[in-house]
Protein backbone atom coordinates (compact mmCIF):
# COMPACT_ATOMS: atom_id res chain seq x y z
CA UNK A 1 35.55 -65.84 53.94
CA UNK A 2 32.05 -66.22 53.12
CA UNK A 3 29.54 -63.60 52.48
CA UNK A 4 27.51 -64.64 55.57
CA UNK A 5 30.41 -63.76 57.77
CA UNK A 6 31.20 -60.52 56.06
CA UNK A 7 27.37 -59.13 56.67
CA UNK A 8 27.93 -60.19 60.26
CA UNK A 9 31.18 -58.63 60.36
CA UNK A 10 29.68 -55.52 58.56
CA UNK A 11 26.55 -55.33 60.63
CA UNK A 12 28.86 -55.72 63.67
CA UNK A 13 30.15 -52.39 63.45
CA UNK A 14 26.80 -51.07 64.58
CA UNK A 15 26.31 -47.97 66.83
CA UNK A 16 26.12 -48.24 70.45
CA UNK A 17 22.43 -48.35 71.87
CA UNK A 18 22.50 -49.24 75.91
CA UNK A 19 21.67 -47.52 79.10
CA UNK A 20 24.25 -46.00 80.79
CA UNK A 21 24.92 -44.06 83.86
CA UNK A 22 24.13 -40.69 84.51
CA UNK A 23 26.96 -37.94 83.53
CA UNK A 24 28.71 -35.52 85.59
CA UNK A 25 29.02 -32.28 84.50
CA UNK A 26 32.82 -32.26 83.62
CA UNK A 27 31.72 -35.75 81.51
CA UNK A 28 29.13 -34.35 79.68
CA UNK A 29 30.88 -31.11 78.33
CA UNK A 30 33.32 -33.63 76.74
CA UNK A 31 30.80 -35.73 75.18
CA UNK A 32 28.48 -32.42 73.69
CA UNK A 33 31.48 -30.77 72.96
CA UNK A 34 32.33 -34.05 70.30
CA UNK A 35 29.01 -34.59 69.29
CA UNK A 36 29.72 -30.81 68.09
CA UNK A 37 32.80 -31.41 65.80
CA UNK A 38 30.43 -34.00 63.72
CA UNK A 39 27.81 -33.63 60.75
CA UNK A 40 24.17 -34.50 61.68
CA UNK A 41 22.44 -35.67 58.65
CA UNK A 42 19.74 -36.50 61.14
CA UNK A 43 19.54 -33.63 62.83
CA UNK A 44 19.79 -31.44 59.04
CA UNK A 45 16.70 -33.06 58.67
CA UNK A 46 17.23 -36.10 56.88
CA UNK A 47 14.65 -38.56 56.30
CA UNK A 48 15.02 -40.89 53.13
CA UNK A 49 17.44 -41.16 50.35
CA UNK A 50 16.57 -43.69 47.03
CA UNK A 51 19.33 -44.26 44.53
CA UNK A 52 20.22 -46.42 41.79
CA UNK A 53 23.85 -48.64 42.78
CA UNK A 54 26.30 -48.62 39.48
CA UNK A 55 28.71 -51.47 39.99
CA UNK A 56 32.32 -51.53 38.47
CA UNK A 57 31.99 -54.79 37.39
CA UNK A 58 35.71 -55.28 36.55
CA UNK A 59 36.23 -55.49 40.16
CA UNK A 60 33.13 -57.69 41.48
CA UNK A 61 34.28 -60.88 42.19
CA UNK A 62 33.10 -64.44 40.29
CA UNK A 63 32.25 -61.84 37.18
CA UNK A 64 34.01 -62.78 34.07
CA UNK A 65 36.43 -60.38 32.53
CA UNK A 66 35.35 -60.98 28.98
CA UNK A 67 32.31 -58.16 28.52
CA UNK A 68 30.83 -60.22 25.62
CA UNK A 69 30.20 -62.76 28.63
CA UNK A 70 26.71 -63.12 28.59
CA UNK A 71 26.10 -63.62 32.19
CA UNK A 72 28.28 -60.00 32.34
CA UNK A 73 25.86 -58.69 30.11
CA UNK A 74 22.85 -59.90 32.30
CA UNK A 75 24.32 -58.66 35.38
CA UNK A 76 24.87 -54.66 33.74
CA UNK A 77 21.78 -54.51 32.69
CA UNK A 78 20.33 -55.43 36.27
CA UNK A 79 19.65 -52.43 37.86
CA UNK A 80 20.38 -52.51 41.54
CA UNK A 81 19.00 -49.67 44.13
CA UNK A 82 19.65 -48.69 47.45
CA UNK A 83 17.25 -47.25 49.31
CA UNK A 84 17.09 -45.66 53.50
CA UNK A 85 15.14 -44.91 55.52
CA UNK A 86 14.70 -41.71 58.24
CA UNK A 87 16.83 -44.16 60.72
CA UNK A 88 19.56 -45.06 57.96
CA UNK A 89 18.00 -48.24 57.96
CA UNK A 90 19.20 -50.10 54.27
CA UNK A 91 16.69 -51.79 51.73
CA UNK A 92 18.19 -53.26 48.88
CA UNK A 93 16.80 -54.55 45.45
CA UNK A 94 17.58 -56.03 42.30
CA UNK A 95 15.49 -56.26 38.90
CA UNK A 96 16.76 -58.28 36.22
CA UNK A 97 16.40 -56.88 32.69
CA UNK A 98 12.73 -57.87 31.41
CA UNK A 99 14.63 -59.53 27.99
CA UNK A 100 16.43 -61.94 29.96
CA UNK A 101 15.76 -65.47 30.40
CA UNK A 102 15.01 -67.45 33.50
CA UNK A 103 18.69 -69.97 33.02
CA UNK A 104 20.49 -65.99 32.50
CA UNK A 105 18.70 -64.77 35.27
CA UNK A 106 19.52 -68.30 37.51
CA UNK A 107 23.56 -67.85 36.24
CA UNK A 108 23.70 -64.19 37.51
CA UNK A 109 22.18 -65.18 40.99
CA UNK A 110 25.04 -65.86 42.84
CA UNK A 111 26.85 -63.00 42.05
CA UNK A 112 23.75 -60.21 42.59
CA UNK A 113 22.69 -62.07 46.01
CA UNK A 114 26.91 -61.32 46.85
CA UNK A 115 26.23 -57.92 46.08
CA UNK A 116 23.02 -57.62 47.85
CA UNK A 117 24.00 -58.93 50.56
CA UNK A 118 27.43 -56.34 50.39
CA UNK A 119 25.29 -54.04 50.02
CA UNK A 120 23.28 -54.29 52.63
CA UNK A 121 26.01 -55.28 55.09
CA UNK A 122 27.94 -51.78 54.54
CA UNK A 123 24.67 -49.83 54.95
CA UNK A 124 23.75 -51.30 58.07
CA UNK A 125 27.02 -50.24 59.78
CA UNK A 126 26.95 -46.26 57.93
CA UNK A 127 23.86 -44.93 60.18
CA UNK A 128 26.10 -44.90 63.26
CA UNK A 129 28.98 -42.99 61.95
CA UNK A 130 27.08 -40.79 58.61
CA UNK A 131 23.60 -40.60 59.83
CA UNK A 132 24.53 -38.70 63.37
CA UNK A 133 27.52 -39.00 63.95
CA UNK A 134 29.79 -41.38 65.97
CA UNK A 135 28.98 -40.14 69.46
CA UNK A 136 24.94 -41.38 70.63
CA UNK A 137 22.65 -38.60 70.51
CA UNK A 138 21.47 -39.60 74.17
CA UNK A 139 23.60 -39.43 77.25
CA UNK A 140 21.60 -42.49 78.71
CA UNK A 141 23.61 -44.51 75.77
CA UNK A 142 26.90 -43.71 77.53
CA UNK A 143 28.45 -45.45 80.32
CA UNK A 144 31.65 -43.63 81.24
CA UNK A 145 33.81 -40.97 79.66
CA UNK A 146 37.82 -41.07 81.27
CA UNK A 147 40.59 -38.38 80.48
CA UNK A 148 43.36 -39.88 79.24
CA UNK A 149 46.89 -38.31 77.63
CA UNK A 150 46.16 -38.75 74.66
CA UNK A 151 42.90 -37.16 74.50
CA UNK A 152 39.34 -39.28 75.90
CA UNK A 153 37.85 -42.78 75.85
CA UNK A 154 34.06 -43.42 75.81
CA UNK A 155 32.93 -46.60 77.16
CA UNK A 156 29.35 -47.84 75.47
CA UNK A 157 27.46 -50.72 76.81
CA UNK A 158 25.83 -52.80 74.28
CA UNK A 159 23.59 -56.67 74.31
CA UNK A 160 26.69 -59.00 74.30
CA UNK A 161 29.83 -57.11 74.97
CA UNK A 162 31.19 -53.46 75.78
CA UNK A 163 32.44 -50.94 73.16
CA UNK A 164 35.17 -48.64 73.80
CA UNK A 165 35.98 -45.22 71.15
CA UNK A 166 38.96 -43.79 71.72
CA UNK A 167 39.19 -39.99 70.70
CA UNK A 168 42.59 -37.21 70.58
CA UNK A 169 42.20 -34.19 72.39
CA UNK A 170 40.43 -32.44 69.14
CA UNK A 171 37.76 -35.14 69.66
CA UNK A 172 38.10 -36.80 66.55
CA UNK A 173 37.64 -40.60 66.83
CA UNK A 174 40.56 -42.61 66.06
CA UNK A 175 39.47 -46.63 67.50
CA UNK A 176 36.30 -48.03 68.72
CA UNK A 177 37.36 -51.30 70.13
CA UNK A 178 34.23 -54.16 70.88
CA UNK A 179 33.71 -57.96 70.77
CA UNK A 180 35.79 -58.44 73.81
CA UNK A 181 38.77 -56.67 71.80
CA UNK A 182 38.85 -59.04 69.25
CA UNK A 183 36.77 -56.25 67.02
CA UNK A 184 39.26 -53.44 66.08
CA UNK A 185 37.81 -50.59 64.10
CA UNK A 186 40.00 -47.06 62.90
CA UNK A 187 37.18 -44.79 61.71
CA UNK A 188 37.98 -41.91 59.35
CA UNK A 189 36.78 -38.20 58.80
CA UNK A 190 37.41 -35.74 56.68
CA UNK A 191 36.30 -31.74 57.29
CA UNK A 192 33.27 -30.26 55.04
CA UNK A 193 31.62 -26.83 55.66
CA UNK A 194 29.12 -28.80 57.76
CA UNK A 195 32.13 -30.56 60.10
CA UNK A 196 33.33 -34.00 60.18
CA UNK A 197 32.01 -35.75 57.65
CA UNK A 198 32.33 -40.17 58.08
CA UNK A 199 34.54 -40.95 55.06
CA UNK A 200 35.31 -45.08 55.59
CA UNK A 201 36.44 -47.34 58.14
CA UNK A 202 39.50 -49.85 58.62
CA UNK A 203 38.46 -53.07 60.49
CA UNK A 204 39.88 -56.52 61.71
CA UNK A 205 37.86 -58.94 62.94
CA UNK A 206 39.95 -61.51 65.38
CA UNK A 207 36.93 -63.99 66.28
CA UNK A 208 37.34 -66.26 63.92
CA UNK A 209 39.97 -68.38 63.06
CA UNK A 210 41.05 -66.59 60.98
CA UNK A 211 41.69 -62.85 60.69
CA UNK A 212 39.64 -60.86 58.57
CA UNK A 213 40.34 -56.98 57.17
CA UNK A 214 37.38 -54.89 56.44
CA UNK A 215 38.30 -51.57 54.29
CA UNK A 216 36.06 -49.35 53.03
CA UNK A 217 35.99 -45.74 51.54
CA UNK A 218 33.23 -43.68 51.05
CA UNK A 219 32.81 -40.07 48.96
CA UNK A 220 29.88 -37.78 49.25
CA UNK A 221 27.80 -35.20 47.34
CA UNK A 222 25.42 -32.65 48.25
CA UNK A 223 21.89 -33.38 47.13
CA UNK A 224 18.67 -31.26 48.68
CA UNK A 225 21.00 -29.51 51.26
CA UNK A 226 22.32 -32.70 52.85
CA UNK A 227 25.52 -34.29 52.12
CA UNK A 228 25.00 -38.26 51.22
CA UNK A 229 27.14 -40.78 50.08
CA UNK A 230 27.96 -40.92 46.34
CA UNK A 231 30.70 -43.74 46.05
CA UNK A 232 31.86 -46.71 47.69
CA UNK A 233 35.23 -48.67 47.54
CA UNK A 234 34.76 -51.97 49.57
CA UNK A 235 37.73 -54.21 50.45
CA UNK A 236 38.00 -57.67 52.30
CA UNK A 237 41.39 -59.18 52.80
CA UNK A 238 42.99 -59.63 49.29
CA UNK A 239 39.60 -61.62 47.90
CA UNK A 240 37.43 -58.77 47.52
CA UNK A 241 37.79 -54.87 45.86
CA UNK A 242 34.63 -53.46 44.93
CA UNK A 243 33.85 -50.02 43.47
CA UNK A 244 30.26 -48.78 42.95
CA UNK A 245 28.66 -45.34 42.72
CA UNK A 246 25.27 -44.19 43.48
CA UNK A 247 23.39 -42.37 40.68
CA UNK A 248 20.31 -40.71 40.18
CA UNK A 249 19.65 -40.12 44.44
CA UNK A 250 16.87 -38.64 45.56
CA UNK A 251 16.79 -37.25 48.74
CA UNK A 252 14.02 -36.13 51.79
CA UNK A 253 14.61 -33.78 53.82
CA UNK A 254 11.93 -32.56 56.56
CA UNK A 255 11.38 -28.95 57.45
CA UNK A 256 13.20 -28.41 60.59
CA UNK A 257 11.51 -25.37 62.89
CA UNK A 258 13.94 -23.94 64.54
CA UNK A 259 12.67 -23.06 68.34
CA UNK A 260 14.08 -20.24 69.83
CA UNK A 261 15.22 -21.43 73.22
CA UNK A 262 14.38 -19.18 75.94
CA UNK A 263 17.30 -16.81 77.33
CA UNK A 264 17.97 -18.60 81.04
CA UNK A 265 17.26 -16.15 83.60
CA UNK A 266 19.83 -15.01 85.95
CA UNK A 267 18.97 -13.07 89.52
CA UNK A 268 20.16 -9.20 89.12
CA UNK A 269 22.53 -9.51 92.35
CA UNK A 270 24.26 -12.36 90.53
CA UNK A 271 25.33 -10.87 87.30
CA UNK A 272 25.82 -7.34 88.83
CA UNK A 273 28.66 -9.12 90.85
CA UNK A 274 30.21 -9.24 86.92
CA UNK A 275 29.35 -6.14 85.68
CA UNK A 276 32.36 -4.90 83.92
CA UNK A 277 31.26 -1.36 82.62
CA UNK A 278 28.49 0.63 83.59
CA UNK A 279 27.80 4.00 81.48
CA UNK A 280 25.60 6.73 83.62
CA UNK A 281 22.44 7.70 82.59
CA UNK A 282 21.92 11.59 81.70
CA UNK A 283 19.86 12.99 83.83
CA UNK A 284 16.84 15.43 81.72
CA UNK A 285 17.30 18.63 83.47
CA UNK A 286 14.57 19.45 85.74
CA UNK A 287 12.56 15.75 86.14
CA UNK A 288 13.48 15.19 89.54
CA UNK A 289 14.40 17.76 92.74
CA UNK A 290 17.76 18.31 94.54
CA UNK A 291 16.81 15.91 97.79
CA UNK A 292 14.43 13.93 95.46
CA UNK A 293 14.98 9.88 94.33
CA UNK A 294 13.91 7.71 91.47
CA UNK A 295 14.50 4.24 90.96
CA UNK A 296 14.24 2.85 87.00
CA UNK A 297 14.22 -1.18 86.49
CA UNK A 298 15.07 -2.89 83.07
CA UNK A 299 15.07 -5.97 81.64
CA UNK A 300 17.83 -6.96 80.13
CA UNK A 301 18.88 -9.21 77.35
CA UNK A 302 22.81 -10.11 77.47
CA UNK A 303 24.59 -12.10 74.60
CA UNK A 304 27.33 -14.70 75.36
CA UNK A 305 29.91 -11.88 75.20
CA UNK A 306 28.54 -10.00 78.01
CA UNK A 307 27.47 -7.42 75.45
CA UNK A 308 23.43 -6.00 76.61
CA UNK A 309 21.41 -7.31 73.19
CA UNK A 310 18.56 -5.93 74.49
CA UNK A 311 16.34 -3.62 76.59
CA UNK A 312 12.82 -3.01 77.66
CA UNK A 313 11.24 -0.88 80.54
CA UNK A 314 9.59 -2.46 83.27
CA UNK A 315 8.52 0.14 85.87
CA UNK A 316 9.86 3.46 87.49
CA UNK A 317 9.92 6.96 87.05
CA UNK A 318 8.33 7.32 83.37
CA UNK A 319 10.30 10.75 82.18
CA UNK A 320 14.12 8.97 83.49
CA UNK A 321 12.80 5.87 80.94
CA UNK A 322 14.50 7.05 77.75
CA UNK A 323 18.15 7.96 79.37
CA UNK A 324 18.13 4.43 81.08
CA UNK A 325 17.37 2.66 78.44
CA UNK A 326 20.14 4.65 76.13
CA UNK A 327 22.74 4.57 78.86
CA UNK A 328 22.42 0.04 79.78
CA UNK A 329 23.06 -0.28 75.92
CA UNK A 330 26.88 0.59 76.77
CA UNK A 331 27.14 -1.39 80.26
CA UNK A 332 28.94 -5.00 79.97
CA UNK A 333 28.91 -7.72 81.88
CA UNK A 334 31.39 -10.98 82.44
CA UNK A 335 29.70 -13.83 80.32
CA UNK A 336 27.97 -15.76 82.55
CA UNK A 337 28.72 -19.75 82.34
CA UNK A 338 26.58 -22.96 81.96
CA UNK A 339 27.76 -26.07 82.55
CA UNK A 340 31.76 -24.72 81.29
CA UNK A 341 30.67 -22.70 77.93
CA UNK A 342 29.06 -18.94 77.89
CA UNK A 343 25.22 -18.83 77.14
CA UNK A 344 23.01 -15.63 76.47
CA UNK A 345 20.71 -14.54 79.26
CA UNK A 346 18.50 -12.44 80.67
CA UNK A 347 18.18 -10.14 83.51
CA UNK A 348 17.40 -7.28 85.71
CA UNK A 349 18.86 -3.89 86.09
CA UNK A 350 18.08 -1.55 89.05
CA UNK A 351 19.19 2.12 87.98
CA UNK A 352 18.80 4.45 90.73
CA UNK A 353 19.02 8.26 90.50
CA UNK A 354 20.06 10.99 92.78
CA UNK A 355 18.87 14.27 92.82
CA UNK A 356 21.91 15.88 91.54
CA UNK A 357 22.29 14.20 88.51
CA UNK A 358 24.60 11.47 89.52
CA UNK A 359 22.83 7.65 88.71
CA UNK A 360 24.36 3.91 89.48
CA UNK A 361 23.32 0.52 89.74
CA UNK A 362 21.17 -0.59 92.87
CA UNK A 363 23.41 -3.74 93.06
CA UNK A 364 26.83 -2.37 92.97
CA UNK A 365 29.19 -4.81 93.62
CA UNK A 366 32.32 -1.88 94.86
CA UNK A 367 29.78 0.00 96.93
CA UNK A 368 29.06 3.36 96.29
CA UNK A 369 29.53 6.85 98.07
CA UNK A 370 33.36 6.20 99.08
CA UNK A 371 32.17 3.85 101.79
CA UNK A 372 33.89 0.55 101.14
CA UNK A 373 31.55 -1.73 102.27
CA UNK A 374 28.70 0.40 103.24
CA UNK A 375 25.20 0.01 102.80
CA UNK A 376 23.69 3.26 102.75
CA UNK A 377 24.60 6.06 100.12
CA UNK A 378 24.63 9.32 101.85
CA UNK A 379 22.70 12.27 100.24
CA UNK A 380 23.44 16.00 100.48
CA UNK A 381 22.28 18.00 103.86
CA UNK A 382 19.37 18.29 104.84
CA UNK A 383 17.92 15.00 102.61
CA UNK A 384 18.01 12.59 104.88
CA UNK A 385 19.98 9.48 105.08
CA UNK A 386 19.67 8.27 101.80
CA UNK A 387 18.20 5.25 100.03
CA UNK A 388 19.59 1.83 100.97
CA UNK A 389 21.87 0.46 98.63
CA UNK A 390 22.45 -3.73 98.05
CA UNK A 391 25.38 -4.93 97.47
CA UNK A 392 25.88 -8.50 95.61
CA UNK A 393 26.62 -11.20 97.72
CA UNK A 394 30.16 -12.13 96.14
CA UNK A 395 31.33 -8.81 97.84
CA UNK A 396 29.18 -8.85 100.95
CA UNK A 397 31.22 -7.64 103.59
């Protein structure tokens, strides 16, 4: 096999980029859910890396073996570098030592424009699966996501033909099938502090006439924060077995400002209905008569636990401020969902005190006064029928 073929081969193996339909719900929490198991270079901030390529040159093919060879000789003093861009995209060079003649330079050309070309062939397929990840960063990129029972397949649409990655139930990939199926590629991953790092590929390529197996294996450092490749073992059939390293990287990385996202806002009726424990507020002696009624409202920060994060007075009676805002600390709530996982939110809380001490939630989704399913809370005689009390819709009667 030529190297023409193998760059189209290589550059084959390119990351989905179409338009597909729009997810449901239950679709999408698969697909973020496996974009979350992967490293994000891009998203870490990366946004260049510039190394110089060390070849083994015992293992590059049409290189003599002999290392007094003086085309050998030419070739390890060319230095080759490797160079990408904010996008992954590759940019390869070669710059043949300045001592060497133009017949030295014109005997090593076939065998640098090989690994040029190898070169850029590999890098062209590595943004898809090292850069972000194997799964598209946009949902518009996906076309359908099915169950099956072995875990979930993710159909792509791309110019020419459809892709299809087939992930286990952990969401690791394990295929992506394209070229009509005659394109059969077994990704692999291995775990880093960061998550699933792209480590190499197995591919066979059926379009031809005749079969062709891509192998390659990649290892990684940490340079400026981000984790990069550092080493490359490329195989093609039995023809090909190159080793190279990449030495002296340099590495961008942007500043990435982390934006708080605002806590979504949930009505106080609807996460009262899940309010799990509620600890009274102590009433300061003397703030408020026997037949007397206050009403202090919160607002309340609550973490994905259900645990209150936070507190801050909004209005009421200004002397019961300090025992509601020590007493909502305590209360608990069930997590409240988004789209299947627990987020943090915010909301109200209604505290509403009694003359005699005793204090509850407005909403109270069990009622309150021993009157299952009643509205008003009685007071003692002579006060008058008491305040009205809501309940949460979930327990409406």
């Amino acid at each position: 096999m030529g190297p023409l073929r193998l760059v189209v081969l290589l550059s084959f193996l390119l990351s989905p980029s179409a338009f597909g339909q729009r997810l449901s719900a239950s679709d999408r929490k698969i697909v973020e859910s496996a974009r979350a198991r992967y490293y994000s270079l891009a998203a870490s901030g990366f946004q260049s890396l510039s190394c110089t390529v060390k070849f083994d040159f015992s293992t590059v093919p049409l290189v003599s073996q002999s290392v007094e060879d003086p085309t050998r000789k030419v070739l390890e003093s060319t230095i080759f570098t490797l160079a990408l861009d904010d996008q992954g995209r590759p940019s390869v060079e070669h710059h043949y030592p300045t001592d060497s003649s133009a017949n030295e330079q014109q005997g090593a050309s076939n065998v640098t424009n090989l690994l040029t070309s190898l070169l850029s062939g590999l890098f062209q397929t590595w943004p898809s699966k090292g850069l972000q990840g194997p799964i598209p960063p946009f949902d518009s990129q996906i076309e359908m996501v099915t169950a099956t029972d072995t875990g979930y397949t993710i159909n792509f649409r791309v110019p020419g033909a459809p892709v299809q990655m087939l992930l286990d139930k952990s969401y690791l990939v394990t295929e992506i099938i394209s070229a009509d199926g005659k394109l059969d590629e077994h990704p692999s991953y291995v775990s880093s502090p960061e998550g699933l790092v792209f480590a190499g590929s197995d591919a066979v390529d059926a379009s031809g006439q005749e079969k062709v197996e891509v192998k390659y294996e990649l290892g990684t450092s940490v340079i400026n924060g981000l984790r990069v490749p550092s080493s490359v073992r490329l195989r093609v059939n039995q023809n090909i077995d190159v080793k190279f390293g990449l030495d002296g990287c340099s590495v961008n990385k942007a500043t990435i400002a982390r934006v708080a996202t605002p806590a979504l806002e949930v009505p106080e009726s609807v996460m009262a209905a899940g309010l799990e424990h509620v600890s009274a507020p102590t009433l300061p002696k003397g703030t408020i008569g026997k037949c007397s009624n206050a009403i202090v409202v919160l607002k309340v920060s609550i973490d994905k636990s259900g645990k209150v994060s936070d507190q801050d007075f909004v209005s009421g009676f200004e002397e019961l401020k300090d025992s509601a805002l020590a007493a909502i600390k305590d209360w608990t709530y069930k997590p409240y969902e988004q789209h299947g996982k627990a987020v943090a939110v915010q909301t109200t809380a209604s505290i509403f005190y009694l003359g005699d001490g005793e204090s509850f939630p407005v909403y109270s989704p069990n009622g309150k006064g021993g009157v299952k399913g009643g509205n008003m809370l009685p007071l003692p005689p002579g006060c008058g029928s008491g305040p009205t009390i809501k309940r949460t819709p979930e327990h409406a009667p």
